[in-house]
Protein backbone atom coordinates (compact mmCIF):
# COMPACT_ATOMS: atom_id res chain seq x y z
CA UNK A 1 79.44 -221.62 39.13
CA UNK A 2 77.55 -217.90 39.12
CA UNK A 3 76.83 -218.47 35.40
CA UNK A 4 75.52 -222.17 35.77
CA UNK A 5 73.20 -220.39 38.54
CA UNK A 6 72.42 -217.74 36.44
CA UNK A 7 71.38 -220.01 33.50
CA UNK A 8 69.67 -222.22 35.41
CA UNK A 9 67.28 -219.87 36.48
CA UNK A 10 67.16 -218.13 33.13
CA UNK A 11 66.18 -221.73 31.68
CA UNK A 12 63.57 -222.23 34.22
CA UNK A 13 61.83 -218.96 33.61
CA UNK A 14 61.27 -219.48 30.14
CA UNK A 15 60.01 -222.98 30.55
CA UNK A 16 57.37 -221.26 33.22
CA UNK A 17 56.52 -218.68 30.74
CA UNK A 18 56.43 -221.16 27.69
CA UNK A 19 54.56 -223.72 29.77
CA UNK A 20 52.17 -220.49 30.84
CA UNK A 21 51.71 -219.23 27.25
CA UNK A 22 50.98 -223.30 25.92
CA UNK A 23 47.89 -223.67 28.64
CA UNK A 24 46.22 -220.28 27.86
CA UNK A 25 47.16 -220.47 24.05
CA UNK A 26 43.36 -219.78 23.35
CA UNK A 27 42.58 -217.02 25.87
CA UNK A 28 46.27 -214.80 25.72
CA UNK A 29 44.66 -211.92 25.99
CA UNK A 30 43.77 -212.93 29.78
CA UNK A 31 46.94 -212.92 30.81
CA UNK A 32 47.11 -209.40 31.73
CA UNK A 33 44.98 -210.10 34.57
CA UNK A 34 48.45 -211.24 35.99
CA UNK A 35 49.90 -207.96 36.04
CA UNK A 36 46.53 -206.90 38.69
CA UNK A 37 47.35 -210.19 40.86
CA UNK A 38 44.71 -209.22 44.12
CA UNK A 39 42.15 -207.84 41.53
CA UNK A 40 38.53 -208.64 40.86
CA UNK A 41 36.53 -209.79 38.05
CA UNK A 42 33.24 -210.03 36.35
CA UNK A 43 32.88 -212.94 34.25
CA UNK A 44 29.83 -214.00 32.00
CA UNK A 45 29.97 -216.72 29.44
CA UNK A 46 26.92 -216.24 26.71
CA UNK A 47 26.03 -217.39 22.80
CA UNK A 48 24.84 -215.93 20.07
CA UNK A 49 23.04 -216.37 17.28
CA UNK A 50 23.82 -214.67 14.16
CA UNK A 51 20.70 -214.57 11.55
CA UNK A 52 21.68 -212.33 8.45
CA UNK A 53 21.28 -211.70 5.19
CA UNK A 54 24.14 -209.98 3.62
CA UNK A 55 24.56 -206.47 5.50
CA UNK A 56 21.36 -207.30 7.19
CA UNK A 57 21.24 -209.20 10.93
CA UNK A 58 18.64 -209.85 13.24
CA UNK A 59 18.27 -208.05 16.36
CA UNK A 60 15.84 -208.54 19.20
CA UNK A 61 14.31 -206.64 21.28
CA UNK A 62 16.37 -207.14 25.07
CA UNK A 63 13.79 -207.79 28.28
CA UNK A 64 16.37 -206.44 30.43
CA UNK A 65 16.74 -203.34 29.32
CA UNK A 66 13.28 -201.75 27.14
CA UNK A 67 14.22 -200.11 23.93
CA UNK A 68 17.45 -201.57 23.10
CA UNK A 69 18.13 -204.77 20.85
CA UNK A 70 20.83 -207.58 20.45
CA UNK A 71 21.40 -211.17 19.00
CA UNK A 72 19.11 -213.91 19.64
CA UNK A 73 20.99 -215.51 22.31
CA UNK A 74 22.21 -215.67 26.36
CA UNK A 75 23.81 -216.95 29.40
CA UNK A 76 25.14 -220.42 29.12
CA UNK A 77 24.41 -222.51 32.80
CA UNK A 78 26.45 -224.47 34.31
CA UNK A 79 25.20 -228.02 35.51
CA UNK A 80 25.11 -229.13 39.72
CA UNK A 81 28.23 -231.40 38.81
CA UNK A 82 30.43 -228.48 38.45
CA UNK A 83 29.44 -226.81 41.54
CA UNK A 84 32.44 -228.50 43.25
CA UNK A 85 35.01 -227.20 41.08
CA UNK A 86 33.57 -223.71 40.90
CA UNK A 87 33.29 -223.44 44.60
CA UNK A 88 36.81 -224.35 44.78
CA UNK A 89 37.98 -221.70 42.60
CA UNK A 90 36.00 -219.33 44.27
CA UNK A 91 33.44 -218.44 41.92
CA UNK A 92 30.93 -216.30 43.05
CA UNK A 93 27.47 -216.18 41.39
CA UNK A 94 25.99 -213.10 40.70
CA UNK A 95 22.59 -211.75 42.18
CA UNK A 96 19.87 -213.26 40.54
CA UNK A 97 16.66 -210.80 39.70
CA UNK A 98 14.44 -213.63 38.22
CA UNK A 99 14.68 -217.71 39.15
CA UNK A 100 15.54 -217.90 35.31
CA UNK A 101 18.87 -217.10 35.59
CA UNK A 102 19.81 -219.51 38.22
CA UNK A 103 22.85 -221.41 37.72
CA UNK A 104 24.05 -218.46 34.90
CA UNK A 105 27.41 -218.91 34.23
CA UNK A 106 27.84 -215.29 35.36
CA UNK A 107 29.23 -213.73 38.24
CA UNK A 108 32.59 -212.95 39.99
CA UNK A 109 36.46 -214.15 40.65
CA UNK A 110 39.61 -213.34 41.59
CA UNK A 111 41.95 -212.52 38.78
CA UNK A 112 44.12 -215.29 39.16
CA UNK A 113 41.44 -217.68 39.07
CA UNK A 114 40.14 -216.46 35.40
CA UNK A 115 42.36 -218.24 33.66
CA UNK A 116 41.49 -221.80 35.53
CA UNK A 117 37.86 -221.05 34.90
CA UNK A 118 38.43 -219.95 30.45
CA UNK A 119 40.62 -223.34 30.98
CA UNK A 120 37.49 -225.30 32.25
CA UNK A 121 35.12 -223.41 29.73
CA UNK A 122 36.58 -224.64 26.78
CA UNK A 123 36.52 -228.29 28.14
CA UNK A 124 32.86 -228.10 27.48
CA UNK A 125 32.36 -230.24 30.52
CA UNK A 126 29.84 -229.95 33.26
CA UNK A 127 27.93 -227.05 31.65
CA UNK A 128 25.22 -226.45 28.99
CA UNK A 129 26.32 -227.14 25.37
CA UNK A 130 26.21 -223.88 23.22
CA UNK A 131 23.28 -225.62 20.93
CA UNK A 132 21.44 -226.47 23.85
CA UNK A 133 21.70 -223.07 25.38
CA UNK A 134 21.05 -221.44 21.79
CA UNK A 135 17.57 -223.45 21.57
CA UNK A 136 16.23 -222.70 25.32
CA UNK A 137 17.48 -219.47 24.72
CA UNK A 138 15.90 -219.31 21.22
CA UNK A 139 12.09 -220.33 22.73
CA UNK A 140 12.28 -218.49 25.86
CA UNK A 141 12.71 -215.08 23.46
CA UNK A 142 10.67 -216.17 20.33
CA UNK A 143 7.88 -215.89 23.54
CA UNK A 144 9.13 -212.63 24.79
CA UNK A 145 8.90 -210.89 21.61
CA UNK A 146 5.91 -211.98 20.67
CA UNK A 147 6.37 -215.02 18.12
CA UNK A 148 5.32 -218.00 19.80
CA UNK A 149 4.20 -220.05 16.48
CA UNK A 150 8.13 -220.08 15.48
CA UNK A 151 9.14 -222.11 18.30
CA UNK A 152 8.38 -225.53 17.08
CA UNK A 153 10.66 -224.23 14.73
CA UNK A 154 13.51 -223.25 16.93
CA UNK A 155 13.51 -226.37 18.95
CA UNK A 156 14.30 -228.38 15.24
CA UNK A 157 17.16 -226.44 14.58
CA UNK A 158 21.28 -227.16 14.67
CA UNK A 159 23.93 -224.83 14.59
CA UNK A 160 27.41 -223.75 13.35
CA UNK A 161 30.13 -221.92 14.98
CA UNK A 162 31.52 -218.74 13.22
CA UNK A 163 33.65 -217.64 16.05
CA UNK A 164 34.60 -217.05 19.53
CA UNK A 165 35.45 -213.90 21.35
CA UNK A 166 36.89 -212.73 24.57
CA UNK A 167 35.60 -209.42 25.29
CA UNK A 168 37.93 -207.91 28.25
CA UNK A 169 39.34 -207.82 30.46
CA UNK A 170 37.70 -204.11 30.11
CA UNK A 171 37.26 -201.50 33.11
CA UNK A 172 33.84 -201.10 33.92
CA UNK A 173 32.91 -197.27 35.01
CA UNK A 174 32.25 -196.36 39.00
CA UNK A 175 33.14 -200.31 39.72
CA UNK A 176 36.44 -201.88 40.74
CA UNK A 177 36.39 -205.34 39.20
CA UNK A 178 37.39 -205.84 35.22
CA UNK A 179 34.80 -207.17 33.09
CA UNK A 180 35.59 -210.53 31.05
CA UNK A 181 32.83 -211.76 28.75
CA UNK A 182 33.43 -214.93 26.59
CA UNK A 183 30.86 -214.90 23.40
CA UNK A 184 30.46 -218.11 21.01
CA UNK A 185 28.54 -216.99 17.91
CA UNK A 186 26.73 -219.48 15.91
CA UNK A 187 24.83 -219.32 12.38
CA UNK A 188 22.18 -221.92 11.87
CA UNK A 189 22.49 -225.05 9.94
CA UNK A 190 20.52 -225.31 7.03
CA UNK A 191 20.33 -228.45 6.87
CA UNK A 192 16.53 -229.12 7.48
CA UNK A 193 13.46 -227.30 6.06
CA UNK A 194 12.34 -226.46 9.58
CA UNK A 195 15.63 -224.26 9.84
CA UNK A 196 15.30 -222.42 6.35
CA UNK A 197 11.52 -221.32 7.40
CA UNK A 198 13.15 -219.97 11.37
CA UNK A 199 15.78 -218.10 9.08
CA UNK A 200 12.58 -216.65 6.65
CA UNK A 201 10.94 -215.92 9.01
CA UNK A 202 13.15 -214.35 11.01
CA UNK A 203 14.59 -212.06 8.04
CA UNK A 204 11.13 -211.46 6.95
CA UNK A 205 10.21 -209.97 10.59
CA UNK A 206 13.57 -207.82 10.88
CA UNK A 207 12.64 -206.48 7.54
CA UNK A 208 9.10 -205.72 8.65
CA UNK A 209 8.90 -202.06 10.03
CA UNK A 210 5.62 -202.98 11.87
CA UNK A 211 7.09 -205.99 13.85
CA UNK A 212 8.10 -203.56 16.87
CA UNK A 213 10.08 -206.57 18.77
CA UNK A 214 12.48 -207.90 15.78
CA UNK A 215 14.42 -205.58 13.82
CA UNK A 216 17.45 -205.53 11.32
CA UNK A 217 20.37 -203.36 11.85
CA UNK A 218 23.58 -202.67 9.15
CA UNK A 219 27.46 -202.95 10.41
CA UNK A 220 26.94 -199.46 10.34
CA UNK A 221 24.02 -199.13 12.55
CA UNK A 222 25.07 -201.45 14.86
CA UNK A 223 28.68 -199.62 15.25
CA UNK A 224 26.55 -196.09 15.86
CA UNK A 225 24.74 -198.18 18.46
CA UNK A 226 21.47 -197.17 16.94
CA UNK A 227 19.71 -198.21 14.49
CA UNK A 228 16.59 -195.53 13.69
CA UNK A 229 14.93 -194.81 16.39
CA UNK A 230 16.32 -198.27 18.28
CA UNK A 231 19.41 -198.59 20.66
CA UNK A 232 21.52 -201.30 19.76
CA UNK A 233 23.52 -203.73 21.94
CA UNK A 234 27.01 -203.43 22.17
CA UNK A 235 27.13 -207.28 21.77
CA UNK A 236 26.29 -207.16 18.62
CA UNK A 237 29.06 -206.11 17.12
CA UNK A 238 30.42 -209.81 17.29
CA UNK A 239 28.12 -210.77 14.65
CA UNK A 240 30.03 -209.14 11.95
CA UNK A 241 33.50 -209.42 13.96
CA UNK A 242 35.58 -209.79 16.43
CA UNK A 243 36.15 -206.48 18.07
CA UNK A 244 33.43 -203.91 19.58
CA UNK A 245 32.64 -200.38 18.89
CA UNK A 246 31.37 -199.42 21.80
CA UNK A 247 31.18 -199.48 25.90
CA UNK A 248 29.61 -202.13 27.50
CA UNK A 249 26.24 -200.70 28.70
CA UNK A 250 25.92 -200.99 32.37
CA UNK A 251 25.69 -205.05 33.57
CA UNK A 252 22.36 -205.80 35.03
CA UNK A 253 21.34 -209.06 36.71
């Protein structure tokens, strides 16, 4: 009788745990937020856009923070139809310094809730698509930097993925929460002479020492974090790879 007990509960276990591993079989590396139950996290879900030639890839220069530079790229939004469902999970949305970044998919959750809300991500339901992101994304910073005549451009464009990373869950200094960011990294599609002249024009202006807001930076460079007298993005390693070099710089809003 013991051992039928024994094995029945033995059974069930690993049918939780296999069941468990099966529905986060693309985001394992989540699961030791189980292990900090009644623990907080950041979470911020963003594309990229990888422009390189060879050993050479497109940075640009970051509003947020003056001096630095990362991809081409940003903070994927989530649509009013999944307000419900993030409400329920408890998401909480994270201070907003301009009205741009309203409705970010960026801000904070218990740890047991992450892995409903990677589940939900990778539906690709009730938020921006990563091409749609990567094009308002793509205009909005083609302005910033100074390059408005390439945005006809940009809005032409399609893209390709090349990979997707989870980058956590990593402590963040002088803070309590962990830090989970989930980056999909894109290259364009070639497939239209409006894309070939973006990606010329692009490479031509990283390669440009004069262009001040668009530069290039080696795998080298960007795993120093500097490349000349420019600070590079953490981020970026995830153009060339899947793991980072450095610490997350500070989160802003």
């Amino acid at each position: 009788m013991v051992e039928k007990i024994v094995g029945g509960i033995v059974v069930a276990l690993l049918t939780g745990v296999g069941r468990l591993l099966w529905q986060n079989r693309r985001h394992l590396t989540l699961l030791r937020l189980l292990l900090t139950p009644f623990g907080r996290a950041r979470v911020s879900v963003a594309v990229l856009l990888r422009v390189h030639e060879e050993d050479h890839y497109v940075l640009f220069s970051s509003a947020n923070r003056p001096g630095a530079f990362g991809p081409p790229g940003g903070v994927v939004k989530y649509q009013e139809s999944a307000k419900h469902f993030l409400e329920r999970i408890g998401f909480e949305p994270e201070g907003r310094s301009r009205e741009v970044m309203r409705h970010d998919l960026r801000g904070f959750l218990g740890a047991l809730r992450v892995l409903g809300f990677a589940r939900w991500l990778y539906k690709e339901v009730d938020r921006e698509t990563a091409a749609d992101c990567l094009r308002r994304e793509l205009v909005e910073e083609l302005g910033e930097v100074g390059h408005e005549e390439l945005i006809p451009l940009a809005r032409e464009v399609g893209f390709r993925t090349v990979r997707r990373v989870i980058d956590g869950p990593l402590k963040v200094p002088g803070e309590t929460y962990r830090q989970i960011r989930f980056f999909e990294v894109y290259d364009l599609v070639l497939d239209k002479p409006d894309a070939t002249r973006l990606r010329e024009a692009l490479l031509a202006l990283a390669g440009d020492a004069e262009a001040g807001t668009v530069i290039g930076a080696s795998r080298a460079e960007i795993a120093r974090g500097r490349a000349q007298a420019h600070v590079v993005l953490p981020q970026s390693a995830f153009l060339a790879g899947e793991k980072r070099f450095r610490e997350d710089l500070t989160p802003v809003s």
